[in-house]
Protein backbone atom coordinates (compact mmCIF):
# COMPACT_ATOMS: atom_id res chain seq x y z
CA UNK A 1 68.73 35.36 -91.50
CA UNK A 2 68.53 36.04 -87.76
CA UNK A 3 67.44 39.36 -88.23
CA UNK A 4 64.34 38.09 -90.54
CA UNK A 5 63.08 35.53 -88.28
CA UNK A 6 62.96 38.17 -85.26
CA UNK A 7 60.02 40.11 -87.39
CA UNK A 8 58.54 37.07 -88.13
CA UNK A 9 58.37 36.17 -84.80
CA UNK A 10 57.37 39.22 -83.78
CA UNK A 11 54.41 39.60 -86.15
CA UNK A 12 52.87 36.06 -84.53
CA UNK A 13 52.70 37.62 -81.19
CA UNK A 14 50.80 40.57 -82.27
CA UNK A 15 48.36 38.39 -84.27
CA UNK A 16 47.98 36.07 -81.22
CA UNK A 17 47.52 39.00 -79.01
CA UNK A 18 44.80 40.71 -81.33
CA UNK A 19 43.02 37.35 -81.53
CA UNK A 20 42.71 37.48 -77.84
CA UNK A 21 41.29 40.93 -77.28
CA UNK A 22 38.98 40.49 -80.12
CA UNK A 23 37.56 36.95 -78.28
CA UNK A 24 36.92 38.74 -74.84
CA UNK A 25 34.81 41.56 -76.62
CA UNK A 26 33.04 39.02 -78.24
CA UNK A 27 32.32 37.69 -74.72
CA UNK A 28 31.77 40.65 -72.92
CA UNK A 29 29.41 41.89 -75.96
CA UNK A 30 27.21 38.52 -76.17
CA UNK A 31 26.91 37.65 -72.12
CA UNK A 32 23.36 38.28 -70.32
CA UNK A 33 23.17 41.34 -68.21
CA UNK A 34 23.65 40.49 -64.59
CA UNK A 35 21.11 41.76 -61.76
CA UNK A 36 22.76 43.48 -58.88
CA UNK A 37 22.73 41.11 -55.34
CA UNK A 38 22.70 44.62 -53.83
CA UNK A 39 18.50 45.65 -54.97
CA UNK A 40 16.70 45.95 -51.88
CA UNK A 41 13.02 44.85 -52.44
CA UNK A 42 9.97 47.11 -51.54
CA UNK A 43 9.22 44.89 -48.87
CA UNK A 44 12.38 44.10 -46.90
CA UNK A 45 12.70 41.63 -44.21
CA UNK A 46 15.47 42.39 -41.44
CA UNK A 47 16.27 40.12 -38.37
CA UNK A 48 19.00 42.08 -36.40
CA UNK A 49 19.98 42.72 -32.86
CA UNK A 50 19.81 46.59 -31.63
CA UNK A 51 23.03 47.58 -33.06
CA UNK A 52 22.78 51.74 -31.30
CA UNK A 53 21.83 52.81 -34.39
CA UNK A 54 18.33 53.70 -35.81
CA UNK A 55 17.60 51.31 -38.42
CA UNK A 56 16.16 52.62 -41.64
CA UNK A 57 14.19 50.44 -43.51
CA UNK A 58 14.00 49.69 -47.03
CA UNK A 59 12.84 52.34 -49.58
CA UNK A 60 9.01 52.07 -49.33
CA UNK A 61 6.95 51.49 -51.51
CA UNK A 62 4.95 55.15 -50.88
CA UNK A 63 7.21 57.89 -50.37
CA UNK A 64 7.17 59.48 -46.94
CA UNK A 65 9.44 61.95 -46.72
CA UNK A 66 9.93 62.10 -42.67
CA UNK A 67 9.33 59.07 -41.36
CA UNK A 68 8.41 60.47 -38.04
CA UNK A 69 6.24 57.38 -36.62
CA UNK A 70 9.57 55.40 -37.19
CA UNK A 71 10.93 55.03 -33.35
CA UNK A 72 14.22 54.42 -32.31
CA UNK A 73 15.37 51.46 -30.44
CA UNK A 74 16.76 51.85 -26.92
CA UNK A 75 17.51 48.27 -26.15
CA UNK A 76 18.65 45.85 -27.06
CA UNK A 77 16.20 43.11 -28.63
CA UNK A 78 15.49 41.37 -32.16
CA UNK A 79 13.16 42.21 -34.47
CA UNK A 80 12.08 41.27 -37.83
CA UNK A 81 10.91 44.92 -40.09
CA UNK A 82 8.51 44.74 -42.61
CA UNK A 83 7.71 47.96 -44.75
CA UNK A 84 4.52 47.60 -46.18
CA UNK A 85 2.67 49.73 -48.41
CA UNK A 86 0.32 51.71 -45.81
CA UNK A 87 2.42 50.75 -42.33
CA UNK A 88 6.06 49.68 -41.18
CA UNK A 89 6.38 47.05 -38.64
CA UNK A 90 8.45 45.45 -36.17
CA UNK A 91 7.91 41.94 -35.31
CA UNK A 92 8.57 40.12 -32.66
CA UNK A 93 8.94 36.22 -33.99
CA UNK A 94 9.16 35.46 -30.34
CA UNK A 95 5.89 36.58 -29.14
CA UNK A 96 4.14 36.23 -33.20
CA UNK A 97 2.91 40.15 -32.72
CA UNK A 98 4.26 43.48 -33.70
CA UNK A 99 6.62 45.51 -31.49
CA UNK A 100 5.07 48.06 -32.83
CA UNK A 101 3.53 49.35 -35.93
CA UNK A 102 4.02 52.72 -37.20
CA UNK A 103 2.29 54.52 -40.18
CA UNK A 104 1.57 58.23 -41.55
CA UNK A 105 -2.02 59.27 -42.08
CA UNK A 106 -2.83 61.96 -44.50
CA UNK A 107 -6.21 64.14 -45.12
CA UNK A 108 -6.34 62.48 -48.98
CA UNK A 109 -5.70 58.99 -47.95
CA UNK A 110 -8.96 59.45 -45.18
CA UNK A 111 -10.88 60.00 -48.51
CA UNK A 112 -10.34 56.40 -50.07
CA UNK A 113 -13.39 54.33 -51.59
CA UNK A 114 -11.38 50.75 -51.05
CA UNK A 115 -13.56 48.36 -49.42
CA UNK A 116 -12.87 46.40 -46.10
CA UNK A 117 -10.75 43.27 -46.98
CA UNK A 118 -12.24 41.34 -44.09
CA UNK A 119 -9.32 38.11 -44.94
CA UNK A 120 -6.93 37.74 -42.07
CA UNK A 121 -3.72 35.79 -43.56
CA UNK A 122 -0.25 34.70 -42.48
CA UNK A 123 2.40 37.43 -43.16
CA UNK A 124 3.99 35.19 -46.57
CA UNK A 125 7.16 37.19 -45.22
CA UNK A 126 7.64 35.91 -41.75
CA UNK A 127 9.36 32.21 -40.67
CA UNK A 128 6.94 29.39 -40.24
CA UNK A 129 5.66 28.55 -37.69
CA UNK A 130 3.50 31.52 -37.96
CA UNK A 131 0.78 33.26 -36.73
CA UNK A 132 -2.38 32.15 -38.56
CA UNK A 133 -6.18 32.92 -38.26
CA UNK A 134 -7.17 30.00 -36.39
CA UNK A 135 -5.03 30.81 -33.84
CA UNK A 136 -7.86 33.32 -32.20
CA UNK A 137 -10.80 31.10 -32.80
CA UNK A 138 -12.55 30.77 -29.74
CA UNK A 139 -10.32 32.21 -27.68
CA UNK A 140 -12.43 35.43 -26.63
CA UNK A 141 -10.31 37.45 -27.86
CA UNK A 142 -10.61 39.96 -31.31
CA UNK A 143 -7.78 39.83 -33.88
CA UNK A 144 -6.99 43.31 -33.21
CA UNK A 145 -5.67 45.74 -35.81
CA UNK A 146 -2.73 47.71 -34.76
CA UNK A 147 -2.59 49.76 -38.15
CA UNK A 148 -6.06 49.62 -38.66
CA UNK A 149 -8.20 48.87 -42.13
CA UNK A 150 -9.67 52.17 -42.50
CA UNK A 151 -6.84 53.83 -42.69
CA UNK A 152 -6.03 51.93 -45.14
CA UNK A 153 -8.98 52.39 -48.13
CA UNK A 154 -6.77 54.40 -50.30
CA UNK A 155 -5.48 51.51 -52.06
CA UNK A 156 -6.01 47.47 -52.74
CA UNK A 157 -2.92 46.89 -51.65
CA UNK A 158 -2.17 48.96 -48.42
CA UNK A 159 -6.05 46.92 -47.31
CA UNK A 160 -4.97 43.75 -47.79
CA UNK A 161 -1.71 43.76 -46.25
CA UNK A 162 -3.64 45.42 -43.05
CA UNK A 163 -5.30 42.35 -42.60
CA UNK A 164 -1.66 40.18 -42.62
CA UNK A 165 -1.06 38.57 -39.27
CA UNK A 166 1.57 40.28 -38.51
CA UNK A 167 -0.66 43.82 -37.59
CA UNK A 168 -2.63 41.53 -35.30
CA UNK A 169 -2.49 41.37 -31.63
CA UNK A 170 -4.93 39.57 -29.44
CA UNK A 171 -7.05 42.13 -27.98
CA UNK A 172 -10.20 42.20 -25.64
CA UNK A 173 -13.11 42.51 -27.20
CA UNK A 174 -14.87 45.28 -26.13
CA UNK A 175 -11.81 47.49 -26.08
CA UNK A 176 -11.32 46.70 -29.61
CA UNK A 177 -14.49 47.67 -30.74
CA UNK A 178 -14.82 50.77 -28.37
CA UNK A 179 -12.42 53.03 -26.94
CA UNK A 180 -9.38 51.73 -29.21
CA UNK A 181 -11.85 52.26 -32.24
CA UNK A 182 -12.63 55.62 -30.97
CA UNK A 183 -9.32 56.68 -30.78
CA UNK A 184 -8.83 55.14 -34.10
CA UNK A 185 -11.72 57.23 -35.22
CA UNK A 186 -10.21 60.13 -33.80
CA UNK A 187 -7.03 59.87 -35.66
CA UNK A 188 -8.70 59.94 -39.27
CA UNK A 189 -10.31 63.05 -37.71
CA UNK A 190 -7.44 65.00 -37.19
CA UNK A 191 -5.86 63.86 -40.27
CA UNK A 192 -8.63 65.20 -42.15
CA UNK A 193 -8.50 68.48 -39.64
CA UNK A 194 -4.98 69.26 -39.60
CA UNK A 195 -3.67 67.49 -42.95
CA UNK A 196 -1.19 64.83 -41.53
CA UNK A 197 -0.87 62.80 -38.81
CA UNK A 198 1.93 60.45 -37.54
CA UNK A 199 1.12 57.44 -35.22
CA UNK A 200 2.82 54.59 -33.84
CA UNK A 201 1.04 51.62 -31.61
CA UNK A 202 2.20 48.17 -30.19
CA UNK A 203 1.35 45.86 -27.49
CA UNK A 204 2.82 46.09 -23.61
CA UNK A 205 3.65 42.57 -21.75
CA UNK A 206 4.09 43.45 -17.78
CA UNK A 207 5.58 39.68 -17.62
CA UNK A 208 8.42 37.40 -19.59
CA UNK A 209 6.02 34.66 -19.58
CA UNK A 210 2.65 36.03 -20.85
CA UNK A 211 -0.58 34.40 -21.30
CA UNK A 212 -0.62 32.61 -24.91
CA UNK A 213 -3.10 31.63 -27.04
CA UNK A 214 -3.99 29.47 -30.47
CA UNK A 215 -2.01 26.70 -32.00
CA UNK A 216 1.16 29.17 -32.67
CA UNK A 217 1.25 30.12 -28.97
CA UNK A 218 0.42 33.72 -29.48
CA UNK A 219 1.29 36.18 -26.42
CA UNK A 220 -1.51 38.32 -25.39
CA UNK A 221 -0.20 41.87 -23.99
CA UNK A 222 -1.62 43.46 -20.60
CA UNK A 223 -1.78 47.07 -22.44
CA UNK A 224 -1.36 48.70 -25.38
CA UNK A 225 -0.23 51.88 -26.59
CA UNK A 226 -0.32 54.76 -29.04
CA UNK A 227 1.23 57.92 -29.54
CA UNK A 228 0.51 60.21 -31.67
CA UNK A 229 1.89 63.15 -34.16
CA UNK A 230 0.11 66.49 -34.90
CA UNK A 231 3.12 68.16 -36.95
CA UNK A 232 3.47 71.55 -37.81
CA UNK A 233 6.22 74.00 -37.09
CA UNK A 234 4.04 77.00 -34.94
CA UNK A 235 2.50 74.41 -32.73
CA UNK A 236 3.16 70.67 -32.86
CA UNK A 237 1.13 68.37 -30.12
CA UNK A 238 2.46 64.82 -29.42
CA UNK A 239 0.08 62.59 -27.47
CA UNK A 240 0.37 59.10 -25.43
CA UNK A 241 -2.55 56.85 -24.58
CA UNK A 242 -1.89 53.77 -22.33
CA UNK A 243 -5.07 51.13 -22.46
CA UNK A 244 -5.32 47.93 -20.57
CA UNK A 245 -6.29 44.82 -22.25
CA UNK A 246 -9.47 44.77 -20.67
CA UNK A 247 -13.15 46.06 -20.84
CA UNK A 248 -13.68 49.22 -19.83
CA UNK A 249 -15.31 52.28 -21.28
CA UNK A 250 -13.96 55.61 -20.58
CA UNK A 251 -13.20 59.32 -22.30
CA UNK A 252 -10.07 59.48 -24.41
CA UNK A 253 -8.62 62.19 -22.68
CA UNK A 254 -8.45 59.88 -19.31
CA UNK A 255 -6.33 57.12 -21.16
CA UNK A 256 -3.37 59.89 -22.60
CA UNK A 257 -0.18 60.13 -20.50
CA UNK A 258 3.18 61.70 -21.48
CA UNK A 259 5.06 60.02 -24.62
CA UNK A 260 7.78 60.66 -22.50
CA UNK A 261 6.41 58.14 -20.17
CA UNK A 262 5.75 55.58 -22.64
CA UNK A 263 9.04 55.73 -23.74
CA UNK A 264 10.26 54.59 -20.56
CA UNK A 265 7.76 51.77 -20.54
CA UNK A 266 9.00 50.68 -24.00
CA UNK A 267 12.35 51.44 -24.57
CA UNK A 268 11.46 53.61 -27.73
CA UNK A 269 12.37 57.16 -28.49
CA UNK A 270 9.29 58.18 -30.90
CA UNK A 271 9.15 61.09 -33.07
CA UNK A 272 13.07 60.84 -32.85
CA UNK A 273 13.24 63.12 -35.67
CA UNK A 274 11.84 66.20 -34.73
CA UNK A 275 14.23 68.74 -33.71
CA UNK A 276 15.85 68.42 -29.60
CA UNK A 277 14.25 71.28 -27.85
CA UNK A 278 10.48 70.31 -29.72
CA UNK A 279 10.49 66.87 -28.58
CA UNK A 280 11.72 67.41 -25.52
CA UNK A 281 8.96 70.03 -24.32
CA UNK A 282 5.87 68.38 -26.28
CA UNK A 283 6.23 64.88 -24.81
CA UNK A 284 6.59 65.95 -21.55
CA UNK A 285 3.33 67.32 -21.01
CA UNK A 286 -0.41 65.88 -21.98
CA UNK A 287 -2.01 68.78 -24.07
CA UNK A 288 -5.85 68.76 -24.15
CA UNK A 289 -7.40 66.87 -26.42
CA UNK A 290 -7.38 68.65 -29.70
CA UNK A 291 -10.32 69.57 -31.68
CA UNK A 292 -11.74 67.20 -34.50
């Protein structure tokens, strides 16, 4: 009799255990898929400390393969990176303009039909408060591209997010729409020359308490700069050019300096990438100006 109840018993547990199994497949089969926490969006927005690392950004939306205008931080400061579909940049929320703004330029991309945008807007990806169009209204100064639109009329997109506050600095007037325009012009020349280019730009404060402007208390930089990429392996050229935020009309050639020596102005290594011993001997010296 013992014996018999044993099996009996026995046979429950299985059934019992079977049921179980069978319910969690049920569950597992039936739930809604689940969307990783881990996707990075195309545009990524980063807040973070200089860790003595080069930060990467997100996976952009455009593939660029090198990311040479993408500089390295050499101190320590916070920034907020947005990568956009025609630029990167790195904002400083303190000041409400860029650190800088790098971007490639390509021969194809000078060839774009996309028209000027001409629609300044808030960055929708920054913290309020933020920097808005009214904040330059009749201040005397231009809301001055650091990516500019031209470069970007190869797509809808890449044009309207040129004109989001956060490529904007408060710049003087006639440089705006002169020499920094020229060199501007320049740039899409030599893309279209030599096939690529890679720049990066940014404003220059000389003080900790700069002059501001607008509702939002925007800080308007003493200089700007830009460096510039020409890459290819026989002869790269890497060029600086150092403007003051101020009128004044003058060749190209007599605003370019060493990128080594806006690297110690900034704090940024630029064209990081590029092997040791080429970096180190192009932005050293400031080559002539090269052909367009």
């Amino acid at each position: 009799m013992s014996k018999k109840k044993k099996k009996t018993s026995s046979w429950k547990g299985y059934s019992l255990l079977g049921a179980f199994i069978a319910g969690a497949l049920y569950i597992y089969q039936t739930q809604e898929p689940t969307t990783s926490t881990d996707q990075v969006p195309e545009t990524s927005v980063v807040t973070s400390p200089y860790t003595g690392t080069d930060q990467q950004p997100a996976t952009p939306a455009r593939d660029i393969s090198t990311q040479l205008e993408i500089p390295t931080d050499t101190r320590k400061r916070e920034e907020i990176r947005l990568k956009r579909t025609g630029y990167t940049v790195s904002y400083n929320n303190q000041y409400k303009t860029p650190h800088w703004v790098g971007w490639e330029l390509t021969r194809a991309e000078t060839k774009g039909d996309e028209e000027r945008a001409n629609r300044f807007v808030p960055d929708p990806d920054l913290p309020e408060p933020r920097a808005e169009h009214a904040d330059y209204t009749n201040t005397g100064y231009d809301r001055g591209h650091m990516a500019p639109a031209a470069d970007m009329k190869w797509s809808e997109k890449a044009m309207a997010e040129s004109f989001y506050m956060s490529n904007i600095c408060p710049q003087n007037q006639k440089l705006n729409r002169d020499d920094w325009g020229d060199l501007e012009d320049q740039c899409r020349a030599w893309a279209q020359k030599y096939g690529t280019v890679y720049i990066t730009c940014g404003p220059i404060y000389d003080s900790k308490r700069p002059k501001r402007i607008g509702k939002h208390k925007i800080a308007v930089p003493n200089r700007f700069f830009k460096v510039v990429l020409i890459y290819n392996r026989k002869n790269p050229i890497a060029m600086g050019f150092l403007f003051k935020n101020a009128a004044h009309h003058q060749d190209l050639q007599k605003y370019m300096v060493p990128v080594d020596s806006i690297e110690t102005l900034t704090g940024y290594d630029f064209f990081a990438k590029l092997p040791d011993e080429v970096e180190q001997r192009i932005e050293s010296i400031v080559p002539p100006l090269p052909a367009r």
